[in-house]
N, C-alpha and C. Protein backbone atom coordinates (compact mmCIF):
# COMPACT_ATOMS: atom_id res chain seq x y z
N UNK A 1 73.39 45.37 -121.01
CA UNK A 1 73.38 44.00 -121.51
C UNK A 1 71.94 43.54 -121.67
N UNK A 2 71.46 43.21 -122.92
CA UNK A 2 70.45 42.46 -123.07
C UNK A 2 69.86 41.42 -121.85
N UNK A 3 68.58 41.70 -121.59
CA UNK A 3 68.11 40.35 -120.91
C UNK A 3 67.14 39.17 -121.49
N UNK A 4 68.20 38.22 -121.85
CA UNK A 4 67.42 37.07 -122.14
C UNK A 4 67.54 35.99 -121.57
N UNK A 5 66.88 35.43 -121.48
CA UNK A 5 66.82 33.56 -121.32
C UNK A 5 66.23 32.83 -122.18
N UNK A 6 68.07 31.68 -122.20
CA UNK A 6 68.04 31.03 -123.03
C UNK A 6 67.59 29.88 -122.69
N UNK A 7 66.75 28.91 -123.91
CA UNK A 7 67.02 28.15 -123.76
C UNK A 7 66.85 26.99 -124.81
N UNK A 8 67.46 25.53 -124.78
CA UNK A 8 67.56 24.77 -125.67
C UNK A 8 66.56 23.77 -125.72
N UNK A 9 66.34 23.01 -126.88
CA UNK A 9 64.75 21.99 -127.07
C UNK A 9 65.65 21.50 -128.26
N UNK A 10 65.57 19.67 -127.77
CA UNK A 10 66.05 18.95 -128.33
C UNK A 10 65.26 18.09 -128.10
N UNK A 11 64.85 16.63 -129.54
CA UNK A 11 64.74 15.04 -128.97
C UNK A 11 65.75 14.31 -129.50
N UNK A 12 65.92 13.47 -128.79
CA UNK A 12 67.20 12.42 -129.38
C UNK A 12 66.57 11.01 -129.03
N UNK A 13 67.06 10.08 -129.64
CA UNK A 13 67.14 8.85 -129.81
C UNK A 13 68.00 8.14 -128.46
N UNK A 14 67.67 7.04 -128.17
CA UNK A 14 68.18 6.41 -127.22
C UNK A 14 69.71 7.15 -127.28
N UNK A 15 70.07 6.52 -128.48
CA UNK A 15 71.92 6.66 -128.30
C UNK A 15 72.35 8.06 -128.87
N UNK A 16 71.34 9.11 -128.36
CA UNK A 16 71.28 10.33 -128.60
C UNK A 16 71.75 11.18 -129.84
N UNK A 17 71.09 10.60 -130.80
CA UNK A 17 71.01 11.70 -132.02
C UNK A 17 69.86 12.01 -132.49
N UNK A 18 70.09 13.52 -133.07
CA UNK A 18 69.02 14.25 -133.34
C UNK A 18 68.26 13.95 -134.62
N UNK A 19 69.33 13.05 -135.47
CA UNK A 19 68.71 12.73 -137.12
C UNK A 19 69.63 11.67 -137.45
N UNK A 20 68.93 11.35 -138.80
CA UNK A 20 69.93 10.27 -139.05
C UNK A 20 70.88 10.31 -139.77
N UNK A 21 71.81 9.11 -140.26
CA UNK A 21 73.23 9.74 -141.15
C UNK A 21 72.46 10.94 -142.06
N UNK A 22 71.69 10.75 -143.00
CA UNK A 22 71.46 11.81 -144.09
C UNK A 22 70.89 13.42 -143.57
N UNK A 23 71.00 12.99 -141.96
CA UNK A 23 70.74 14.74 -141.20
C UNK A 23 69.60 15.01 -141.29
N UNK A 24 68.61 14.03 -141.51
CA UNK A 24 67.28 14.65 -141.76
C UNK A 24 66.44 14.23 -140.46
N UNK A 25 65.18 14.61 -139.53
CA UNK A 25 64.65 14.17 -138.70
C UNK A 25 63.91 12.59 -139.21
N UNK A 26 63.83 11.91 -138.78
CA UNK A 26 63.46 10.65 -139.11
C UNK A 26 61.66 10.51 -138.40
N UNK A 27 61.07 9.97 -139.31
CA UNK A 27 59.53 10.05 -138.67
C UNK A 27 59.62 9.10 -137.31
N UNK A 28 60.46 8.35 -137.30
CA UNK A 28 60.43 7.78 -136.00
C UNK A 28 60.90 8.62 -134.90
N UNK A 29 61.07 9.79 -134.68
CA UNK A 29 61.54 10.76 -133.97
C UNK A 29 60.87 11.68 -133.42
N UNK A 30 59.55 11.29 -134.06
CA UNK A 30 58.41 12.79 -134.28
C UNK A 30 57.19 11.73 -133.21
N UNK A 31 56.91 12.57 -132.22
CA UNK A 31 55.95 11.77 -131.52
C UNK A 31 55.08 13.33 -130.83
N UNK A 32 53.62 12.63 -130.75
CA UNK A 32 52.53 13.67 -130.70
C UNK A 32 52.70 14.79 -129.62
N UNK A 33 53.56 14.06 -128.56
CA UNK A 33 53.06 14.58 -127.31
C UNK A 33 54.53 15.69 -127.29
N UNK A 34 55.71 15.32 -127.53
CA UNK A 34 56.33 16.18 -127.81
C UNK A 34 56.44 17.44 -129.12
N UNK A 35 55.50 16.94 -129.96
CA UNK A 35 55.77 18.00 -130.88
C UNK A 35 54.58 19.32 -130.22
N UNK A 36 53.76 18.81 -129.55
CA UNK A 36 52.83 19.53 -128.44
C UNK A 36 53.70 20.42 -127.55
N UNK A 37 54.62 19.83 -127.05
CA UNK A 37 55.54 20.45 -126.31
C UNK A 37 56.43 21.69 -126.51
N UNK A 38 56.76 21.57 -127.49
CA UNK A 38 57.92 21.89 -128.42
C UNK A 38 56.93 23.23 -129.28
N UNK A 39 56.19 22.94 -130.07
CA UNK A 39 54.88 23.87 -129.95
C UNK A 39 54.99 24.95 -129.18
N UNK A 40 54.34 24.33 -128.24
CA UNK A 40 53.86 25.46 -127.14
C UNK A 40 55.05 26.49 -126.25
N UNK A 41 56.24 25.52 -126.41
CA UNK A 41 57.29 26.57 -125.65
C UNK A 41 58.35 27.45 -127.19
N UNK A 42 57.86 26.72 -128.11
CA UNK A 42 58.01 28.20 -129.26
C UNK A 42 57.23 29.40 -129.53
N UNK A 43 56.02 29.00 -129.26
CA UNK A 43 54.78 30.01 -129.42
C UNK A 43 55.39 31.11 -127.97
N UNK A 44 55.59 30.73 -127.43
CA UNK A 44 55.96 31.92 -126.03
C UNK A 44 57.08 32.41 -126.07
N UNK A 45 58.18 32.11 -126.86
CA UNK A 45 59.41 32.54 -127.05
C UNK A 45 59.46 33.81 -128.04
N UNK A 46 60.58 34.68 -127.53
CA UNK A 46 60.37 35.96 -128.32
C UNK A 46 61.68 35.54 -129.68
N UNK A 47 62.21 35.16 -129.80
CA UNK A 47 63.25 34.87 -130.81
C UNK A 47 63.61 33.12 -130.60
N UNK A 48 64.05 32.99 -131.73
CA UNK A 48 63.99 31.08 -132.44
C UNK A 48 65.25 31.20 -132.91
N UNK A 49 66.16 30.35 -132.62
CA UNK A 49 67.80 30.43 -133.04
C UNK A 49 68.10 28.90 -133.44
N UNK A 50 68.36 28.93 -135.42
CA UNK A 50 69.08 27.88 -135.86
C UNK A 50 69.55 27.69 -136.73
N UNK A 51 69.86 26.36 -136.96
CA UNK A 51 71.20 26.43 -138.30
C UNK A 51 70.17 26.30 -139.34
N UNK A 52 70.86 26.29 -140.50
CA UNK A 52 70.20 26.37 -141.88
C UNK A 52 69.79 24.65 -142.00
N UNK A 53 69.89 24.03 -141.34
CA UNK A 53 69.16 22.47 -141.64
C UNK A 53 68.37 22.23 -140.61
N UNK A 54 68.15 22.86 -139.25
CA UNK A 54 67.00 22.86 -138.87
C UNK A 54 65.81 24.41 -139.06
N UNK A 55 64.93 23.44 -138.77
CA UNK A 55 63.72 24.78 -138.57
C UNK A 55 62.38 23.69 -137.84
N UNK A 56 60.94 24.40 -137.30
CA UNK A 56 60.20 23.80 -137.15
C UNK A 56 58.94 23.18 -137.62
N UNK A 57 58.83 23.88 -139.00
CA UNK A 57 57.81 23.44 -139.99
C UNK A 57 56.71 23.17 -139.25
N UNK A 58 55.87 24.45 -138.62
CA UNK A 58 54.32 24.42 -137.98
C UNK A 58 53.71 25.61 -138.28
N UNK A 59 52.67 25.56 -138.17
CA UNK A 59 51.54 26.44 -138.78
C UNK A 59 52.23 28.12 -138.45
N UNK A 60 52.54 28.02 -137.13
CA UNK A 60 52.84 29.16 -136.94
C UNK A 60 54.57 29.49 -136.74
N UNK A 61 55.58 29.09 -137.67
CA UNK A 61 56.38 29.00 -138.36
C UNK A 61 56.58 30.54 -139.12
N UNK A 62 55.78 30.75 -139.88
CA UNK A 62 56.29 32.03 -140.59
C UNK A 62 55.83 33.83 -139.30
N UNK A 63 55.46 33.65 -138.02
CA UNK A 63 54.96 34.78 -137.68
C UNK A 63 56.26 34.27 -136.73
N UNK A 64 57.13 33.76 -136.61
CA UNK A 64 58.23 33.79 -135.68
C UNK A 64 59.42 34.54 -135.79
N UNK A 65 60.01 35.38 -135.11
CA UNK A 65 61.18 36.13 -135.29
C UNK A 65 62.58 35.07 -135.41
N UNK A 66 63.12 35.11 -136.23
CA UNK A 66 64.21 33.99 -135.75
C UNK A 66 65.78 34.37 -136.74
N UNK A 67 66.46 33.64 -135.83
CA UNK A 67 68.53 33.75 -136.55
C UNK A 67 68.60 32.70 -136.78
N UNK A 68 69.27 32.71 -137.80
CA UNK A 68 69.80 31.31 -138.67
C UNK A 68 71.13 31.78 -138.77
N UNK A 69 71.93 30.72 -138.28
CA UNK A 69 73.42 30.53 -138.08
C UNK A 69 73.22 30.06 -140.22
N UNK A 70 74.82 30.40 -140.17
CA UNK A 70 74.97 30.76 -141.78
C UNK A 70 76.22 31.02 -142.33
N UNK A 71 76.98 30.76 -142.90
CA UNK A 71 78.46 31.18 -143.23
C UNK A 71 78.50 31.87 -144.73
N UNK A 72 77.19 32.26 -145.21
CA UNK A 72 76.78 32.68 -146.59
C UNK A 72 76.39 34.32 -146.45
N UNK A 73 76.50 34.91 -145.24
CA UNK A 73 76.74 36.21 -144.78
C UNK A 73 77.60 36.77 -144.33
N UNK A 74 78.50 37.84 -144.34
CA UNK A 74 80.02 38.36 -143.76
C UNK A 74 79.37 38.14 -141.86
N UNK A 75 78.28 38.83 -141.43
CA UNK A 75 78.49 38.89 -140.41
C UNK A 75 77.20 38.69 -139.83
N UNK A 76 76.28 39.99 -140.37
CA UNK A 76 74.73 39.72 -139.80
C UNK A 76 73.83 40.44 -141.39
N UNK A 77 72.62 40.28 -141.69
CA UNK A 77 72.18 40.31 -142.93
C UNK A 77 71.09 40.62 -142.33
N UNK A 78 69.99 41.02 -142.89
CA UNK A 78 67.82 40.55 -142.97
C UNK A 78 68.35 39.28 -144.44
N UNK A 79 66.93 38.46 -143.79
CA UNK A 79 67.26 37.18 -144.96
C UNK A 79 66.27 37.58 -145.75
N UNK A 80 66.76 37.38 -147.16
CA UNK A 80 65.76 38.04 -148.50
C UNK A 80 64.38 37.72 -148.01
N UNK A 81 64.57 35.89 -147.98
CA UNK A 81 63.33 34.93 -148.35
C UNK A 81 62.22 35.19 -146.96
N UNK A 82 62.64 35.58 -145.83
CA UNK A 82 61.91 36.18 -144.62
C UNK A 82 62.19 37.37 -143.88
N UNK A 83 60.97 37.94 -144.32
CA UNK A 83 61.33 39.47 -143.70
C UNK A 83 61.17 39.35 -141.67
N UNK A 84 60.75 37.65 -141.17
CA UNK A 84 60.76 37.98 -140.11
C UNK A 84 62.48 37.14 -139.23
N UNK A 85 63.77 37.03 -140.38
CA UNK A 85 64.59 36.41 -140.04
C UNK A 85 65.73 36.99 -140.59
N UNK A 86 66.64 36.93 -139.63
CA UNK A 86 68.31 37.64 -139.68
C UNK A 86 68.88 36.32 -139.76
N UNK A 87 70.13 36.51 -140.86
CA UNK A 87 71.27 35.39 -141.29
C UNK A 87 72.48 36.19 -140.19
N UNK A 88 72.88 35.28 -139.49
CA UNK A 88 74.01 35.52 -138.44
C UNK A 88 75.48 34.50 -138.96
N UNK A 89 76.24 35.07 -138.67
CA UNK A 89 77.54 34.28 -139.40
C UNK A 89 78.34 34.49 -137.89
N UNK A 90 78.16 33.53 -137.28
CA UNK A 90 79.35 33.92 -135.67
C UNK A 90 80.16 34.68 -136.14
N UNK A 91 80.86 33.91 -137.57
CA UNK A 91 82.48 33.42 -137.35
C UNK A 91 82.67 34.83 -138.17
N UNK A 92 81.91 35.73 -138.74
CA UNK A 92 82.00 37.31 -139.45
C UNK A 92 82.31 38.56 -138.43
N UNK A 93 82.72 38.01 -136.85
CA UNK A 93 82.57 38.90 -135.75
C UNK A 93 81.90 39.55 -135.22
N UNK A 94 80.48 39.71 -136.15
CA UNK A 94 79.50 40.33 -134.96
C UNK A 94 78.66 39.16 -134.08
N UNK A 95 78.55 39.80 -132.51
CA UNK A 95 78.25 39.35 -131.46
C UNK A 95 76.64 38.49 -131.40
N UNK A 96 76.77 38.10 -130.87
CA UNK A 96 75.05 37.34 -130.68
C UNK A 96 73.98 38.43 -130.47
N UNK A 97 74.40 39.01 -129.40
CA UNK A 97 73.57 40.16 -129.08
C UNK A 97 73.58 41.21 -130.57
N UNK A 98 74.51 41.63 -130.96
CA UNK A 98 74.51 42.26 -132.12
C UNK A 98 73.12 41.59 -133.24
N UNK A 99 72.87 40.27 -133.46
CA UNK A 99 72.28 40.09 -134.25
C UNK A 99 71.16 39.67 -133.75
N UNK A 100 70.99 39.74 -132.52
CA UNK A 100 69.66 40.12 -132.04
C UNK A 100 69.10 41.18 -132.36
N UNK A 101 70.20 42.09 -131.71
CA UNK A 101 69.76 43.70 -131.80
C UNK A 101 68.88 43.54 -133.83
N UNK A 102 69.55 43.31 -134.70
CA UNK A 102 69.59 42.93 -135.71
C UNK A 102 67.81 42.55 -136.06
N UNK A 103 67.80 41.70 -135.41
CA UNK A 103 66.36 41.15 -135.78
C UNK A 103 65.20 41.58 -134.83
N UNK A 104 65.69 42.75 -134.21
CA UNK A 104 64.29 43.45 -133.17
C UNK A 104 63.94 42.85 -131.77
N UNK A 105 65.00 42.20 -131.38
CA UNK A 105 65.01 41.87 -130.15
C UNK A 105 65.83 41.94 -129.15
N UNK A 106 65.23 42.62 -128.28
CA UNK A 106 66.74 42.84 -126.66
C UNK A 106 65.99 42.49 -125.42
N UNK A 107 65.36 41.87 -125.49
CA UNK A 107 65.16 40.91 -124.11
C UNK A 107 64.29 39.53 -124.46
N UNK A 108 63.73 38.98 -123.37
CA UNK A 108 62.79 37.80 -123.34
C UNK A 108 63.68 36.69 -123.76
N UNK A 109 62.87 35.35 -124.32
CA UNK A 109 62.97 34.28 -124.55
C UNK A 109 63.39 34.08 -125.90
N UNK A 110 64.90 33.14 -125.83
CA UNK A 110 65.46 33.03 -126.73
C UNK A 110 65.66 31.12 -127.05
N UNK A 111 64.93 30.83 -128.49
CA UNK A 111 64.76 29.13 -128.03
C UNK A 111 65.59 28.70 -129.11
N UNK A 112 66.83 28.16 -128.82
CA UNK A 112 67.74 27.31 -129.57
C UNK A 112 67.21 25.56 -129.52
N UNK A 113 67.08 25.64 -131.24
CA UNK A 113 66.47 24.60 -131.83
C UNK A 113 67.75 23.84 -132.41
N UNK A 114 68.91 23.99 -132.60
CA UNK A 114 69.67 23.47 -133.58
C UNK A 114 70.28 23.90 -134.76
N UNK A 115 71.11 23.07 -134.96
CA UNK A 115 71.45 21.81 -135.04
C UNK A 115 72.53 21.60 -134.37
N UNK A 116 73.27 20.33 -133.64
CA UNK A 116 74.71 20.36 -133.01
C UNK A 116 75.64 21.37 -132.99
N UNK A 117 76.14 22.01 -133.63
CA UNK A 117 77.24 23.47 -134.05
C UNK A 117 76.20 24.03 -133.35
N UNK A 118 75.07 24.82 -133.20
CA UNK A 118 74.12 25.94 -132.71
C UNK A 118 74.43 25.32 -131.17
N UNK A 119 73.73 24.48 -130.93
CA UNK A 119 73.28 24.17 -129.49
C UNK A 119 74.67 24.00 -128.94
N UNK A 120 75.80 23.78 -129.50
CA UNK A 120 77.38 24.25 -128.81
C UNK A 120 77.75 25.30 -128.45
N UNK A 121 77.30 26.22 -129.60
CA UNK A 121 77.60 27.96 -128.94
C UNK A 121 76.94 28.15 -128.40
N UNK A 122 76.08 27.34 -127.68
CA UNK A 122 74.94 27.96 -126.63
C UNK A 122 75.23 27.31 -125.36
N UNK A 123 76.21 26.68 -125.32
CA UNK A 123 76.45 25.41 -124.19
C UNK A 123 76.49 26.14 -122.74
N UNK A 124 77.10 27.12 -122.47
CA UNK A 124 77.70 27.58 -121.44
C UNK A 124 76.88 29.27 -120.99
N UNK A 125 75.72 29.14 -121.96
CA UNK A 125 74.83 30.24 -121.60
C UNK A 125 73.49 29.88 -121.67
N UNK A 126 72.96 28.88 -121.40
CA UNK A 126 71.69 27.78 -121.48
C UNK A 126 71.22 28.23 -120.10
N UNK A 127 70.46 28.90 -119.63
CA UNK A 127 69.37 28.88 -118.49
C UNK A 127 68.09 27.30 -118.40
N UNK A 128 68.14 26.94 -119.15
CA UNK A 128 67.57 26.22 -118.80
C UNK A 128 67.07 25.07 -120.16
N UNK A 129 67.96 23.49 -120.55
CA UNK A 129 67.77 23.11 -122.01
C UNK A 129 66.68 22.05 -121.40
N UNK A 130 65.79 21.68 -122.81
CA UNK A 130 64.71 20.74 -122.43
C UNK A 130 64.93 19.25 -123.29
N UNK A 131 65.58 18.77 -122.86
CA UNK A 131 66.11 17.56 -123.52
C UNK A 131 64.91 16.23 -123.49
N UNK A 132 64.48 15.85 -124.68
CA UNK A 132 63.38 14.96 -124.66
C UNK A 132 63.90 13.48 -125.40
N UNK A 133 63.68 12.98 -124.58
CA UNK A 133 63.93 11.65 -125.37
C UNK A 133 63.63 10.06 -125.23
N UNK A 134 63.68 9.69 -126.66
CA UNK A 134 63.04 8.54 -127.40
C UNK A 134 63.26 7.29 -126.93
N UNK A 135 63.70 6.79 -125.88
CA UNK A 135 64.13 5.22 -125.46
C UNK A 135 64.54 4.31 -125.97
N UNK A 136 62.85 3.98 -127.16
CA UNK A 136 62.83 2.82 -128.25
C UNK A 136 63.33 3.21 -129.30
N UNK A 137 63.97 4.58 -129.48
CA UNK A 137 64.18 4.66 -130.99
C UNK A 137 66.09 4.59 -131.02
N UNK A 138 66.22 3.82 -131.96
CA UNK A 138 67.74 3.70 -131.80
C UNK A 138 68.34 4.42 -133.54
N UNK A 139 68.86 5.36 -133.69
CA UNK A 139 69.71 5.87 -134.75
C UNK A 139 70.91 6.17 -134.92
N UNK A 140 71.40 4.13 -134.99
CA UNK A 140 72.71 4.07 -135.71
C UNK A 140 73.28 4.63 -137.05
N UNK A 141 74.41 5.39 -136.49
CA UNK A 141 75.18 6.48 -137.70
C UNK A 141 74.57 7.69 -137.86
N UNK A 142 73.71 7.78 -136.76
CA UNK A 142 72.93 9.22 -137.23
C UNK A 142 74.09 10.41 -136.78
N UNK A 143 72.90 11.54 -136.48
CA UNK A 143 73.82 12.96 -136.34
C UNK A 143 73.50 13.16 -134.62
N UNK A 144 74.92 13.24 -134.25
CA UNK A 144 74.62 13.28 -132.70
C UNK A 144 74.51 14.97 -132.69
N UNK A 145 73.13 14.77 -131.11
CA UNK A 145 72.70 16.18 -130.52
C UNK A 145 74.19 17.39 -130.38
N UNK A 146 74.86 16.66 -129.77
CA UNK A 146 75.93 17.60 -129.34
C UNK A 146 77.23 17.14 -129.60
N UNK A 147 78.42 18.09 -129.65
CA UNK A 147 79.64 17.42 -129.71
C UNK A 147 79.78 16.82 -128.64
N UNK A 148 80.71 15.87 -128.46
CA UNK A 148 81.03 15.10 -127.74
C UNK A 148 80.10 13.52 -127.67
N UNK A 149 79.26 13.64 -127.79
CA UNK A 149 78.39 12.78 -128.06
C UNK A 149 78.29 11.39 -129.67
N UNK A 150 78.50 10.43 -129.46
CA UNK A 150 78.22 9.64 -128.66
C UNK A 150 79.18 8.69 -127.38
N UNK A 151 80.34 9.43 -127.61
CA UNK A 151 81.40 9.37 -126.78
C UNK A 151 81.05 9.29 -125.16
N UNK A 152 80.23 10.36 -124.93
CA UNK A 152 79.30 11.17 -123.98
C UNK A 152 78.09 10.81 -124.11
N UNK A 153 76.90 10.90 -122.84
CA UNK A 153 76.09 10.74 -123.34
C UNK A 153 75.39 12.43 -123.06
N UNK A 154 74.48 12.78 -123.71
CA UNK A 154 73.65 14.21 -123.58
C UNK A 154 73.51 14.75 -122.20
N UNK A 155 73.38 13.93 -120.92
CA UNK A 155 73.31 14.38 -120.04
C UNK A 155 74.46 14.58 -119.45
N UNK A 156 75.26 14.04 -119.80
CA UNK A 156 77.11 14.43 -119.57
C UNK A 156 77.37 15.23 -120.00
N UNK A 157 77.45 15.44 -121.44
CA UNK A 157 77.69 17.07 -121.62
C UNK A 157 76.80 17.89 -121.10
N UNK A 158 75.69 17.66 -121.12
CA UNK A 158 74.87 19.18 -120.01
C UNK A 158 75.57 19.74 -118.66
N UNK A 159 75.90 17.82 -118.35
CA UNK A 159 75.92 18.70 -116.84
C UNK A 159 77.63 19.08 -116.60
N UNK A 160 78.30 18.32 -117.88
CA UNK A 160 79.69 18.80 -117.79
C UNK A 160 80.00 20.62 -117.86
N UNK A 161 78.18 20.82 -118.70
CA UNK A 161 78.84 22.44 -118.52
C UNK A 161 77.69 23.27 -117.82
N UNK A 162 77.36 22.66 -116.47
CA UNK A 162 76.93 23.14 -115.07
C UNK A 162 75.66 23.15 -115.42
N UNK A 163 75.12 22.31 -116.02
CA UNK A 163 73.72 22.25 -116.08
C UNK A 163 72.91 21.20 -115.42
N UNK A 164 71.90 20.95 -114.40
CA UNK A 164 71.42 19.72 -113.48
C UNK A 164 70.25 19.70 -114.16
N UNK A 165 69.52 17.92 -113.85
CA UNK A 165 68.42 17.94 -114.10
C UNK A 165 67.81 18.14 -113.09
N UNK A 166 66.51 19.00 -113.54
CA UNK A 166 65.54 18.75 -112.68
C UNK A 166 64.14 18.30 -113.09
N UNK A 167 63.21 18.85 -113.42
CA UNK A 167 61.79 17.95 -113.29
C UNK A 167 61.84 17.44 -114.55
N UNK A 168 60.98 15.98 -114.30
CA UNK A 168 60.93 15.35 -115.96
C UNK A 168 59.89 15.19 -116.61
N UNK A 169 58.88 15.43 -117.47
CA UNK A 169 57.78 15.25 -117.48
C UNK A 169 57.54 14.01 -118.72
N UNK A 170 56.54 13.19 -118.84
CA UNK A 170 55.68 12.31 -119.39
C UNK A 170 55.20 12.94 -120.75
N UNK A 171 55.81 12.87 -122.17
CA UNK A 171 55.34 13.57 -123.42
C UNK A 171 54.41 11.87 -124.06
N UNK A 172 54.91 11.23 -124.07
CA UNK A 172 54.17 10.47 -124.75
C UNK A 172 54.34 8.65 -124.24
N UNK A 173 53.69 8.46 -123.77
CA UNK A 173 53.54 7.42 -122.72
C UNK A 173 53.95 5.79 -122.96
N UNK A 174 53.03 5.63 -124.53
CA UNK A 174 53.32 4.26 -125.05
C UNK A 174 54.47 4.26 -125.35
N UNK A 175 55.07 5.14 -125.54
CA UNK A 175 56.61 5.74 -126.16
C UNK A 175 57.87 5.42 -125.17
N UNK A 176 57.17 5.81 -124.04
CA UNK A 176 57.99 6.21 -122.68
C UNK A 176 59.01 7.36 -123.46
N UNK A 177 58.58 8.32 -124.19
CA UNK A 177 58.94 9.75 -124.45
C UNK A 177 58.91 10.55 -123.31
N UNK A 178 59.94 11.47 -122.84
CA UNK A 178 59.74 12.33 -121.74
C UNK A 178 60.54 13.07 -122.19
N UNK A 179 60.68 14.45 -121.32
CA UNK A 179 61.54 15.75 -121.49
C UNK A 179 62.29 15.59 -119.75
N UNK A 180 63.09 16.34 -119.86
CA UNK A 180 63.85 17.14 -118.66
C UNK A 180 64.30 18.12 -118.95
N UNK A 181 63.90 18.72 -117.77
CA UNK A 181 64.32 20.48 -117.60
C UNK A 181 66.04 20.68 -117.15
N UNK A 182 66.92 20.73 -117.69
CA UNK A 182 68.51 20.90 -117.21
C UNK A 182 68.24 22.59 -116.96
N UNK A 183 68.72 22.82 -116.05
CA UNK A 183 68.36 24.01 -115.50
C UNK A 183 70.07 24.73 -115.14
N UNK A 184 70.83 25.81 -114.66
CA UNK A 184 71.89 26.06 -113.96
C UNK A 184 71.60 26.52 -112.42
């Protein structure tokens, strides 16, 4: 069995969504100290896992190994447009690990970025998600982080599926932006 650890990096909005109705990140969402964050724990990660409407758009963006969830492939593919990214289709039957194997990776750090559908199939195999979030920013009708949500709030579903918080750190201050580490 592959050894990896996973884990998830999200920001949300007070009433916890990741974007707004039109699914797009909203500039009010984007704050210095977390995109610093978020940065730096991609740069150390050996594989980047997401849907076809997210990605991270940073300099070092194209030298990243990464799976893009996809229903435009039977199962697992190489993607034309990046020779450093595999198109994964869950729902085509091959395995996660399979499309790892796929894109040159069987161990280390695996960082699920999104979008809601992604960070669900990852719910119950998360070593450790970094949930950051916005206080002042409120995005009514947007796209909530996770299912269940806004029903739920983000830290309910984490810890509904055995995940605790533990340390929280300070991303951007005037903001009162912070992260937490949900750990198992």
């Amino acid at each position: 069995m592959p050894a990896f650890r996973i884990e998830g990096y999200v920001i949300v909005s007070a009433d916890g969504m990741l974007a707004n109705a039109q699914h797009v990140m909203p500039d009010e969402l984007k704050f210095k100290g977390d995109k610093a964050f978020f940065t730096a724990a991609l740069d150390r990660a050996d594989l980047i896992v997401h849907g076809r409407n997210s990605y991270e758009d940073q300099p070092n963006s194209p030298n990243r190994r990464r799976i893009i969830l996809t229903r435009k492939v039977a199962a697992v593919a190489s993607d034309p447009a990046n020779p450093k990214a595999v198109l994964w289709n869950p729902r085509g039957g091959a395995t996660f690990e399979t499309a790892c194997e796929h894109a040159g990776v069987d161990a280390g750090v695996v960082a699920i970025i999104g979008g809601p559908d992604v960070f669900d199939m990852f719910m119950d195999r998360y070593d450790a998600f970094w949930l950051s979030q916005a206080p002042k920013v409120r995005l009514s009708g947007g796209e909530p982080c996770f299912g269940g949500v806004p029903d739920r709030s983000p830290e309910q579903v984490l810890a509904a599926h055995g995940l605790q918080a533990a340390e929280t750190l300070m991303l951007d201050e005037p903001f009162g932006v912070t992260v937490t580490a949900w750990r198992r």
